[in-house]
C-alpha atoms as a PDB file:
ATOM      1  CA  UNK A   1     148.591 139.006 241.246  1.00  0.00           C
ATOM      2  CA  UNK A   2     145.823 141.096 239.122  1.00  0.00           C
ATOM      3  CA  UNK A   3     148.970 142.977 237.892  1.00  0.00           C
ATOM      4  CA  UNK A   4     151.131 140.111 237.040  1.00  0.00           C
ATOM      5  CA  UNK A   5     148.436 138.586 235.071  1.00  0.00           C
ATOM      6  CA  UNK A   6     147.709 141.431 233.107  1.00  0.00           C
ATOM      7  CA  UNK A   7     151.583 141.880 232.361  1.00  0.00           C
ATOM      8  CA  UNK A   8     151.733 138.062 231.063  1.00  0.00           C
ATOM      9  CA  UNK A   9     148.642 138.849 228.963  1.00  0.00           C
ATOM     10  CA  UNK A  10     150.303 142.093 227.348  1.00  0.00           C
ATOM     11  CA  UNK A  11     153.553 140.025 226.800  1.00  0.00           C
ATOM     12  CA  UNK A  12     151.472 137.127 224.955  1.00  0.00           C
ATOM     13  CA  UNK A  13     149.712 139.433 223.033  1.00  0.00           C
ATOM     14  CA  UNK A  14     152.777 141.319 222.209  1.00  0.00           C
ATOM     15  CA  UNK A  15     154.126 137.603 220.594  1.00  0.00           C
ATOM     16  CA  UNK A  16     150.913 137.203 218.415  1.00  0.00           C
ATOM     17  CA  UNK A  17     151.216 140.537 216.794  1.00  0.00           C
ATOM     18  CA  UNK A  18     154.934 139.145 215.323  1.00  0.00           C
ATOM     19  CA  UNK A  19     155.107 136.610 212.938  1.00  0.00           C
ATOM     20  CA  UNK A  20     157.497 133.782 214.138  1.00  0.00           C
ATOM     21  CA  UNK A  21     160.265 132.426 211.501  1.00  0.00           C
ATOM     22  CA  UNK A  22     160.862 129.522 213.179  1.00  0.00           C
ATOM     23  CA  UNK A  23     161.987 127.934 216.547  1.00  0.00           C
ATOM     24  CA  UNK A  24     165.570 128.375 217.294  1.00  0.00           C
ATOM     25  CA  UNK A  25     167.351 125.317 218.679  1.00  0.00           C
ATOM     26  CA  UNK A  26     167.932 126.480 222.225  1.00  0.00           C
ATOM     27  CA  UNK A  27     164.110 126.139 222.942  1.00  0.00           C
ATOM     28  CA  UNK A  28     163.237 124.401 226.468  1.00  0.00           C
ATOM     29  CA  UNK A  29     162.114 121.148 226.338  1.00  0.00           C
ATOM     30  CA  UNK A  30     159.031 122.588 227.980  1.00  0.00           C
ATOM     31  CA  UNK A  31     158.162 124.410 225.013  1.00  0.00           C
ATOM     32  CA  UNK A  32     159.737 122.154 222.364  1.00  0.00           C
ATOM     33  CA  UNK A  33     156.745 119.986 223.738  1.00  0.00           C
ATOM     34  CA  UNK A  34     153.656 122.231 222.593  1.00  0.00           C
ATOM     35  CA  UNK A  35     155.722 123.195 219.117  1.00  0.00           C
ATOM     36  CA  UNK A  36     156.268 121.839 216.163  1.00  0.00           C
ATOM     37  CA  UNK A  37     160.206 119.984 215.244  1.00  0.00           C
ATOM     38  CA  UNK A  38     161.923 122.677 212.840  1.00  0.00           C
ATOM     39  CA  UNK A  39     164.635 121.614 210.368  1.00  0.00           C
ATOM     40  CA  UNK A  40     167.453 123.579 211.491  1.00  0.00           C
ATOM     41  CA  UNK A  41     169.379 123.640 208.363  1.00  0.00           C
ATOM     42  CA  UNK A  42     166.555 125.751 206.454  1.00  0.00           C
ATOM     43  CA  UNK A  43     166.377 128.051 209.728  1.00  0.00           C
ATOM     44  CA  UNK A  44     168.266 131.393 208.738  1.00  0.00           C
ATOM     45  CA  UNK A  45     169.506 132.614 211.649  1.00  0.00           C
ATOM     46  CA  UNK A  46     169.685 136.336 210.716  1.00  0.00           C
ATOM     47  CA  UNK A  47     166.352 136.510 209.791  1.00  0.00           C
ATOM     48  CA  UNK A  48     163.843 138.827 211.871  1.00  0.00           C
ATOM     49  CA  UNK A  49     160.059 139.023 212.978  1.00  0.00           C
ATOM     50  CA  UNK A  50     157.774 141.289 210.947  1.00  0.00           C
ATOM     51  CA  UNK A  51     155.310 142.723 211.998  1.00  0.00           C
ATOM     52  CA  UNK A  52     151.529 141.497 211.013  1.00  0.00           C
ATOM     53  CA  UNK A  53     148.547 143.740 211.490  1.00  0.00           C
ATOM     54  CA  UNK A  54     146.101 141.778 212.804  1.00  0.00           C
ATOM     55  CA  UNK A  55     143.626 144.381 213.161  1.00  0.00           C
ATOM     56  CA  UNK A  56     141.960 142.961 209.908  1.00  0.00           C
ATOM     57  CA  UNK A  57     141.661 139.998 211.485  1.00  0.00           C
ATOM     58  CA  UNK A  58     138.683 137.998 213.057  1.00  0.00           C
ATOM     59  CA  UNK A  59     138.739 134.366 214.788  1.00  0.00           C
ATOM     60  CA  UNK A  60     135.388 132.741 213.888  1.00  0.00           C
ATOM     61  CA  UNK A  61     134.735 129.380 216.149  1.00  0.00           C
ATOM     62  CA  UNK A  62     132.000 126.639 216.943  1.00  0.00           C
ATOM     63  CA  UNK A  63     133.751 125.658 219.978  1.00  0.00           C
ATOM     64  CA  UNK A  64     131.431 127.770 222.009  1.00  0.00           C
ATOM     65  CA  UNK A  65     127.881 126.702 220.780  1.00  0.00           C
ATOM     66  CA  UNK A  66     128.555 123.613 219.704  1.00  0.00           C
ATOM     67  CA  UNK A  67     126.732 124.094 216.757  1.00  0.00           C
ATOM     68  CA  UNK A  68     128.411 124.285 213.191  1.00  0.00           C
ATOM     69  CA  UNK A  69     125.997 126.878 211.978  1.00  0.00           C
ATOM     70  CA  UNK A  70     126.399 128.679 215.414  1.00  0.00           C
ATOM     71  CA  UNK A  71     130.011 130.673 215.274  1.00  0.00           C
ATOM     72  CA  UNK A  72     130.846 132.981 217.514  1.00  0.00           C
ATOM     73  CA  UNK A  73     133.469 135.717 216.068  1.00  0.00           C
ATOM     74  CA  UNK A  74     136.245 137.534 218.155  1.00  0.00           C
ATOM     75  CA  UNK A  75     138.660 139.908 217.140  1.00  0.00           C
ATOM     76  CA  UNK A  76     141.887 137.592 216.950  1.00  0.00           C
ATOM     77  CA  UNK A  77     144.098 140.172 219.101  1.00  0.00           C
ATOM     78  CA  UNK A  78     141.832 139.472 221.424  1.00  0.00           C
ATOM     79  CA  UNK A  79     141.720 135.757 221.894  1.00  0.00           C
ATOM     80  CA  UNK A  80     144.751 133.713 223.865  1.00  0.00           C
ATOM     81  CA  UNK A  81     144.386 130.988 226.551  1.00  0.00           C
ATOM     82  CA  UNK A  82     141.206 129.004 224.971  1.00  0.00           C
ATOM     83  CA  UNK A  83     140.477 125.289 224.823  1.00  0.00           C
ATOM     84  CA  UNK A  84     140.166 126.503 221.041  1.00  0.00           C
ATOM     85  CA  UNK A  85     142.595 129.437 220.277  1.00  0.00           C
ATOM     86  CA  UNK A  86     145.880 129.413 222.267  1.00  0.00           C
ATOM     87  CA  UNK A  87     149.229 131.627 222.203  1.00  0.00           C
ATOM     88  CA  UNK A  88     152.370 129.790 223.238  1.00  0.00           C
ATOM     89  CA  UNK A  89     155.412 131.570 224.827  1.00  0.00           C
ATOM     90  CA  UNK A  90     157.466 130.609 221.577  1.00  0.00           C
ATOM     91  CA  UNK A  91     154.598 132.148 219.362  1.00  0.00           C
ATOM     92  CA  UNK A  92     153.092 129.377 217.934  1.00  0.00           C
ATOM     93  CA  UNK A  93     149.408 130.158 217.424  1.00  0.00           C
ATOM     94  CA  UNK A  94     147.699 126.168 218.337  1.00  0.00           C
ATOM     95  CA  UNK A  95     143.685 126.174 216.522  1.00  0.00           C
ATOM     96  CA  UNK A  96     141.635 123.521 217.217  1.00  0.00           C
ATOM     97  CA  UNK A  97     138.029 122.869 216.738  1.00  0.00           C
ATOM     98  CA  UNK A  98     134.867 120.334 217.829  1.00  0.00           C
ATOM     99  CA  UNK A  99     135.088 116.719 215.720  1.00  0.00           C
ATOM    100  CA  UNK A 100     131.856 116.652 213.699  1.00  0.00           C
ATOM    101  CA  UNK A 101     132.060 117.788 210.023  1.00  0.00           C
ATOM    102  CA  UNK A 102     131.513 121.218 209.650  1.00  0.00           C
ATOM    103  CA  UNK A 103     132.888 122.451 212.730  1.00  0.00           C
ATOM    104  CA  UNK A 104     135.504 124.785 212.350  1.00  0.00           C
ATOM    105  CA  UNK A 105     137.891 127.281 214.200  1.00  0.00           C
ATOM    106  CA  UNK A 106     139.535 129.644 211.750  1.00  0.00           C
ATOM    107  CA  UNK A 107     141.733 133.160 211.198  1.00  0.00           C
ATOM    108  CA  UNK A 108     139.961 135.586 208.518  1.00  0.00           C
ATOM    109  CA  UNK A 109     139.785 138.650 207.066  1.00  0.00           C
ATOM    110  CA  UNK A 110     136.805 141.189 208.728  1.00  0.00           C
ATOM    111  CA  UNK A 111     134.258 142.705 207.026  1.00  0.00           C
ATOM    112  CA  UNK A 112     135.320 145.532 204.670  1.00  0.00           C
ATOM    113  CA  UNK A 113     138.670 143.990 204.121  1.00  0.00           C
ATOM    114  CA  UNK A 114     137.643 141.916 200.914  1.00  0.00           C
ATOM    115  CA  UNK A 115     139.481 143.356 197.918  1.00  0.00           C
ATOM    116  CA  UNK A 116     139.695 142.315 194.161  1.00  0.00           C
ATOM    117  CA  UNK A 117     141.698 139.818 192.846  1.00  0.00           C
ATOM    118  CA  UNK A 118     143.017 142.315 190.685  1.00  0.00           C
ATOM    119  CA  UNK A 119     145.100 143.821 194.043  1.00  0.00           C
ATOM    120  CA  UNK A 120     148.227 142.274 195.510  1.00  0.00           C
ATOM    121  CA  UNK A 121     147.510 140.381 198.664  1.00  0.00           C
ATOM    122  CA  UNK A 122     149.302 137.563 200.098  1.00  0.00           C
ATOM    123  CA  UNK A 123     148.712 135.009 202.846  1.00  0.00           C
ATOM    124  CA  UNK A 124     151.347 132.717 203.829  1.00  0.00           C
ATOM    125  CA  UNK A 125     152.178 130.388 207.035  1.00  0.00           C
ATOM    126  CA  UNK A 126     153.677 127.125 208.406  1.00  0.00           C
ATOM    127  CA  UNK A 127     151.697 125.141 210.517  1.00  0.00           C
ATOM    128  CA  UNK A 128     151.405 120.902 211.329  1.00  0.00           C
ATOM    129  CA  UNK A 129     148.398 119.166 211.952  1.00  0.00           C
ATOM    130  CA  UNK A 130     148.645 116.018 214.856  1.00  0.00           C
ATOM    131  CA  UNK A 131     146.264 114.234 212.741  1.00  0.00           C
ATOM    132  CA  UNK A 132     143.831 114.576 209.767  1.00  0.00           C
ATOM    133  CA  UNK A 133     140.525 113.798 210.329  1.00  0.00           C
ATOM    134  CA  UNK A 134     139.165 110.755 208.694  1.00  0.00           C
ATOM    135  CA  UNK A 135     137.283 112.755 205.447  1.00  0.00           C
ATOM    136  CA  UNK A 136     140.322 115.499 205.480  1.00  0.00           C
ATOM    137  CA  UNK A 137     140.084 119.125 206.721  1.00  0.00           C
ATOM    138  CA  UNK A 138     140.125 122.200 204.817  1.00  0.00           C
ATOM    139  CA  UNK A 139     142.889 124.490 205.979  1.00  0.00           C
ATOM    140  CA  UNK A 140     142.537 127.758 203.709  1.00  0.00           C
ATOM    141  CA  UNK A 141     140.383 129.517 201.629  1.00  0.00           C
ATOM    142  CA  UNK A 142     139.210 132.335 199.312  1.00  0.00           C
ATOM    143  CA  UNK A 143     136.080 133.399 200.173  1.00  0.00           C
ATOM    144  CA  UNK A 144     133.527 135.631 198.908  1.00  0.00           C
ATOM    145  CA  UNK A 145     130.816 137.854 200.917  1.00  0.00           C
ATOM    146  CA  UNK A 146     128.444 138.545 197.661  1.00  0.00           C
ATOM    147  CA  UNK A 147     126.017 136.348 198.684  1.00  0.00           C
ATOM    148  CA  UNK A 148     127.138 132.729 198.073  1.00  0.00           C
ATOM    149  CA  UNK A 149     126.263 129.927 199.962  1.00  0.00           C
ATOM    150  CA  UNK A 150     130.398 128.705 199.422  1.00  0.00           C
ATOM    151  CA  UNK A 151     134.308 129.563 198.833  1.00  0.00           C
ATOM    152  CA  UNK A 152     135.700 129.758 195.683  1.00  0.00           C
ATOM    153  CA  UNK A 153     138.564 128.272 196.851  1.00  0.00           C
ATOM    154  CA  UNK A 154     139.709 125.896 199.301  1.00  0.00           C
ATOM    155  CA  UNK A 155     143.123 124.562 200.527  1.00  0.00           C
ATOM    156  CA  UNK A 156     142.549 121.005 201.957  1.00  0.00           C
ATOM    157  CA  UNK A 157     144.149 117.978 202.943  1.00  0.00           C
ATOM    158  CA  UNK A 158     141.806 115.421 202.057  1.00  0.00           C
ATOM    159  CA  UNK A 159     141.388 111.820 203.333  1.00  0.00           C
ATOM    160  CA  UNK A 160     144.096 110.028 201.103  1.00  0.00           C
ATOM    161  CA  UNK A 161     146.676 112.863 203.113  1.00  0.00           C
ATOM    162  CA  UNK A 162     147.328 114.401 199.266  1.00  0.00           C
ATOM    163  CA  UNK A 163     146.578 118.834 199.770  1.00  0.00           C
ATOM    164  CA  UNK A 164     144.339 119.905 197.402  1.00  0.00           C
ATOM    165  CA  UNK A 165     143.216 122.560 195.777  1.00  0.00           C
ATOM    166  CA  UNK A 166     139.398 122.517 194.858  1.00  0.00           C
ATOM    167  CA  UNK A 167     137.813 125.161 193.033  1.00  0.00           C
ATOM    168  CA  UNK A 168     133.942 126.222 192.957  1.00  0.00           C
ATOM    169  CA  UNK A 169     132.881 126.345 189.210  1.00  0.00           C
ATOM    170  CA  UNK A 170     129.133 126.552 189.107  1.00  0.00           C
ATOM    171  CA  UNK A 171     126.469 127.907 191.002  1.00  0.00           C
ATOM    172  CA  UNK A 172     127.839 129.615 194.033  1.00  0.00           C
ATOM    173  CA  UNK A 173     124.645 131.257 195.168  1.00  0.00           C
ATOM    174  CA  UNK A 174     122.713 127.479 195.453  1.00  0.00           C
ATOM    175  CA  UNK A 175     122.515 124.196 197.726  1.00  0.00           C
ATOM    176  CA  UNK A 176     124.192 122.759 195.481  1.00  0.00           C
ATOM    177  CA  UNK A 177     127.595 123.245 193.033  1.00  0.00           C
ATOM    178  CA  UNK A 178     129.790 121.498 190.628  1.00  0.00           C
ATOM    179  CA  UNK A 179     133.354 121.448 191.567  1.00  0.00           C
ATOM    180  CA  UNK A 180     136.506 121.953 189.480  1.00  0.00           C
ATOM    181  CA  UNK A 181     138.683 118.334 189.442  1.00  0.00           C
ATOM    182  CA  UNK A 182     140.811 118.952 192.679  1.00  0.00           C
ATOM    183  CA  UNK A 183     144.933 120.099 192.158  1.00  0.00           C
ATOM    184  CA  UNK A 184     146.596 117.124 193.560  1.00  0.00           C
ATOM    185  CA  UNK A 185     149.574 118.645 195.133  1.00  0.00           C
ATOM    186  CA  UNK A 186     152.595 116.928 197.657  1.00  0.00           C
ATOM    187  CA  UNK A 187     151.375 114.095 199.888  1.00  0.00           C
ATOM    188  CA  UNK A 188     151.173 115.341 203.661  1.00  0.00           C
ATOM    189  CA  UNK A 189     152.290 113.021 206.744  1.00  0.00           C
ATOM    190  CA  UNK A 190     150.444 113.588 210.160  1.00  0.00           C
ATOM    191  CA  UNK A 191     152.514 115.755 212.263  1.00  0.00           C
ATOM    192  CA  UNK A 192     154.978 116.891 209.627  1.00  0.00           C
ATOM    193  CA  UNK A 193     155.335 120.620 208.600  1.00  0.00           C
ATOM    194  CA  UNK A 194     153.384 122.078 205.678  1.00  0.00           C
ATOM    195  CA  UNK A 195     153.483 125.653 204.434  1.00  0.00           C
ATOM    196  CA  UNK A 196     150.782 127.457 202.364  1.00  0.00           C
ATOM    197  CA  UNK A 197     151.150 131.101 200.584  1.00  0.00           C
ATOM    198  CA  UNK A 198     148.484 132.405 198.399  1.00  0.00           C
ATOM    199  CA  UNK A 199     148.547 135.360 196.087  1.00  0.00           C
ATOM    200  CA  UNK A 200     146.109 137.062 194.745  1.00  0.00           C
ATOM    201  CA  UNK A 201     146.951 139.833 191.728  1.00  0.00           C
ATOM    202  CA  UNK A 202     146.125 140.331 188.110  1.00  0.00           C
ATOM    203  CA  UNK A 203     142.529 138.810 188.500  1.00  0.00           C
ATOM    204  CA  UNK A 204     144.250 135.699 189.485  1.00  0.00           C
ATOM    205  CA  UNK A 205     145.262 133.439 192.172  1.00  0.00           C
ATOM    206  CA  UNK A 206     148.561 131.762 192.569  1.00  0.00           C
ATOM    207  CA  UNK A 207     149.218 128.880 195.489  1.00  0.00           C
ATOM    208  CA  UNK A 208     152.513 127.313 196.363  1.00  0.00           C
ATOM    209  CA  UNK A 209     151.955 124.697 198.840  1.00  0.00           C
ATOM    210  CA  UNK A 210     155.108 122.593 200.522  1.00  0.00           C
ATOM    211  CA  UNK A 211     155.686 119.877 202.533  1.00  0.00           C
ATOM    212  CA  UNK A 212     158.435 116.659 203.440  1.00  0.00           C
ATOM    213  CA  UNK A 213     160.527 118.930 200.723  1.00  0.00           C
ATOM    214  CA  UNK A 214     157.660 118.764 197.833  1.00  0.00           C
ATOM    215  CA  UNK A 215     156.700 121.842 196.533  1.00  0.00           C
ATOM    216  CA  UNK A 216     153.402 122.176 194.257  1.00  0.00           C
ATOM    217  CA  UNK A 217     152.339 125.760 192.671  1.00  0.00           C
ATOM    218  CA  UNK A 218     149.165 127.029 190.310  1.00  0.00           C
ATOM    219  CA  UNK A 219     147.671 129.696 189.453  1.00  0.00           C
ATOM    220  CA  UNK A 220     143.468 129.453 188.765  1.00  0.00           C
ATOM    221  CA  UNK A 221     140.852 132.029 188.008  1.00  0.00           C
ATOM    222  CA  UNK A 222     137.011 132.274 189.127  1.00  0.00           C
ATOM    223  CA  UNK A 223     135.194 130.513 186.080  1.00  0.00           C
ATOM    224  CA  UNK A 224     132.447 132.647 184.835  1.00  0.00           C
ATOM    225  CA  UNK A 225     129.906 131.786 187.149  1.00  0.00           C
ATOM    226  CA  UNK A 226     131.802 134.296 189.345  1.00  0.00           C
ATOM    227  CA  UNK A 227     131.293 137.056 186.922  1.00  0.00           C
ATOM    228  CA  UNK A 228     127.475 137.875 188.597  1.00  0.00           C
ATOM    229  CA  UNK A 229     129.209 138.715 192.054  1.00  0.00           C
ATOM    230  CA  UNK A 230     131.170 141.693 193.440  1.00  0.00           C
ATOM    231  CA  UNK A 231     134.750 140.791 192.814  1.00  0.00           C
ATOM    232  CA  UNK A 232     135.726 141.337 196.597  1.00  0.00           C
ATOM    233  CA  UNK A 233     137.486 138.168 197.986  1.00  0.00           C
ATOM    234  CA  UNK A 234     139.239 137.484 201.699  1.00  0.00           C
ATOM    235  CA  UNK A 235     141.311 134.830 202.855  1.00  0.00           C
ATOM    236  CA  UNK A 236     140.813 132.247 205.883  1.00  0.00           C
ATOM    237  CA  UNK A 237     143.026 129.586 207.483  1.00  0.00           C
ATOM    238  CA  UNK A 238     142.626 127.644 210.124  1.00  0.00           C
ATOM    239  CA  UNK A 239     140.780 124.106 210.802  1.00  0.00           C
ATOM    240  CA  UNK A 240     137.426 123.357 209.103  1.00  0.00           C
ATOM    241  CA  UNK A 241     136.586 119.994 209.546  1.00  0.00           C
ATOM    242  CA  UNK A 242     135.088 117.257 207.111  1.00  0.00           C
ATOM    243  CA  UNK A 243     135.677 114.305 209.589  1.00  0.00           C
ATOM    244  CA  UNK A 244     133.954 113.431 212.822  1.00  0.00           C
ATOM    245  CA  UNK A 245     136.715 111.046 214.375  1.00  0.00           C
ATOM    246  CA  UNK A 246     138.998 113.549 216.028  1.00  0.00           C
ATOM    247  CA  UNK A 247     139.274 116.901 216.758  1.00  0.00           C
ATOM    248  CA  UNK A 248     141.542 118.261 214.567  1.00  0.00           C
ATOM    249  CA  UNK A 249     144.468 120.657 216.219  1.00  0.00           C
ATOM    250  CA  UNK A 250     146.887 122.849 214.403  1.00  0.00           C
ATOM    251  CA  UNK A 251     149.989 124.924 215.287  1.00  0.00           C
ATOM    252  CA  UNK A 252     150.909 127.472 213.506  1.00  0.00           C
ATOM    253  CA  UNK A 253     153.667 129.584 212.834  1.00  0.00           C
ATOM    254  CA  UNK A 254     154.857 132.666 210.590  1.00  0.00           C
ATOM    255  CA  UNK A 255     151.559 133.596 209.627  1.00  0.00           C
ATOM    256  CA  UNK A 256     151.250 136.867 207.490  1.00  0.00           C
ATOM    257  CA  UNK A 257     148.999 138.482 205.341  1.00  0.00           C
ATOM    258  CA  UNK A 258     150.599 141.161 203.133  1.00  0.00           C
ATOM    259  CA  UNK A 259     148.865 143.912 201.109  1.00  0.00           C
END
């Protein structure tokens, strides 16, 4: 039994380390149950899995303590089978995390894989959300480990369902920072498909974010109150919370992060 475990835990693991394209139609309905409904026109059915190194990755959680200023970090390779980070047999990667604001259960880049904006790096996936908490949830980010309190970017879908881009502009360091006016792109509908890529390059960021056959792009640089701080970013997605109504579960599919 010991054996056969450890063989369905290599086989799982095996999954996570591919990026998934999408669901073909001959799924069970066991499965179709714990993954998301695909449009099987855009499906092309030559396309293959690529491989994603996930080695740079971490999972950082507050499922554990409880406590949003309490995360515990795992290397994501590592994690499969948890109330808050599970594998499925068809790939899907399902993230979920506690209900009060500020909890949060999310994929990033480890420490000493930040890199200018000036290099080519680019994170993209598909995922759906169930439900969006009542204050929206942030669901990707730019980040910055120079000693601010906050991202410079995040990805969210905020309480009126519109994603958003929002984009720190003062004061990064402090308690308290004045925001860019948010990028109002498509209009998201609770358990539809989204899709996020972000590239960074050329000291700039570009974002192309899609859903219900919208597509919204833009391209934003740090304002100068950026200019004090190393110029080493990383990316994050997952499920950071801003409501305290639900807990907020995602599944996700063909993530990637290409350098």
């Amino acid at each position: 039994m010991k054996t056969s475990k450890n063989v369905l835990k290599t086989y799982k693991r095996s999954i996570f380390y591919l990026t998934v394209l999408f669901l073909v139609a001959s799924c069970s309905t066991e499965e179709s149950s714990e993954d998301f409904e695909v449009d099987t026109a855009a499906v092309d059915a030559t396309a293959t899995t690529i491989d994603v190194d996930f080695g740079n990755l971490v999972v950082e959680t507050s499922w554990i303590s409880g406590d949003k200023s309490d995360r515990d970090t795992f290397t994501a390779g590592d994690v499969d089978g948890e109330e808050w980070m599970d594998i499925y047999t068809s790939g899907v990667v399902m993230m979920t995390c506690l209900s009060p604001d500020g909890h949060r259960t999310e994929l990033k880049e480890d420490s000493g894989h930040e890199s200018s904006l000036e290099t080519y790096k680019k994170m993209s996936y598909t995922a759906l959300l169930e439900e969006v908490p009542e204050h929206g949830i942030t669901v990707a980010q730019i980040h910055n480990r120079g000693g601010v309190k906050r991202p410079w970017i995040r990805v969210y879908i905020d309480s009126d369902n519109y994603i958003k881009i929002k984009a720190t502009a003062t004061t990064p360091d402090e308690d308290s920072s004045t925001y860019d006016d948010p990028y109002v792109g498509p209009k998201y509908t609770d358990g539809d498909d989204f899709s996020v890529e972000i590239i960074t390059d050329n000291g700039e960021a570009f974002f192309e974010i899609s859903t219900d056959g919208s597509t919204y792009t833009k391209t934003l640089s740090p304002s100068s109150a950026w200019d004090d701080y190393d110029d080493d970013f990383y990316l994050k997605a997952g499920v950071y919370t801003e409501g305290d109504n639900i807990k907020p579960k995602m599944k996700m599919s063909n993530f990637s992060i290409e350098y």
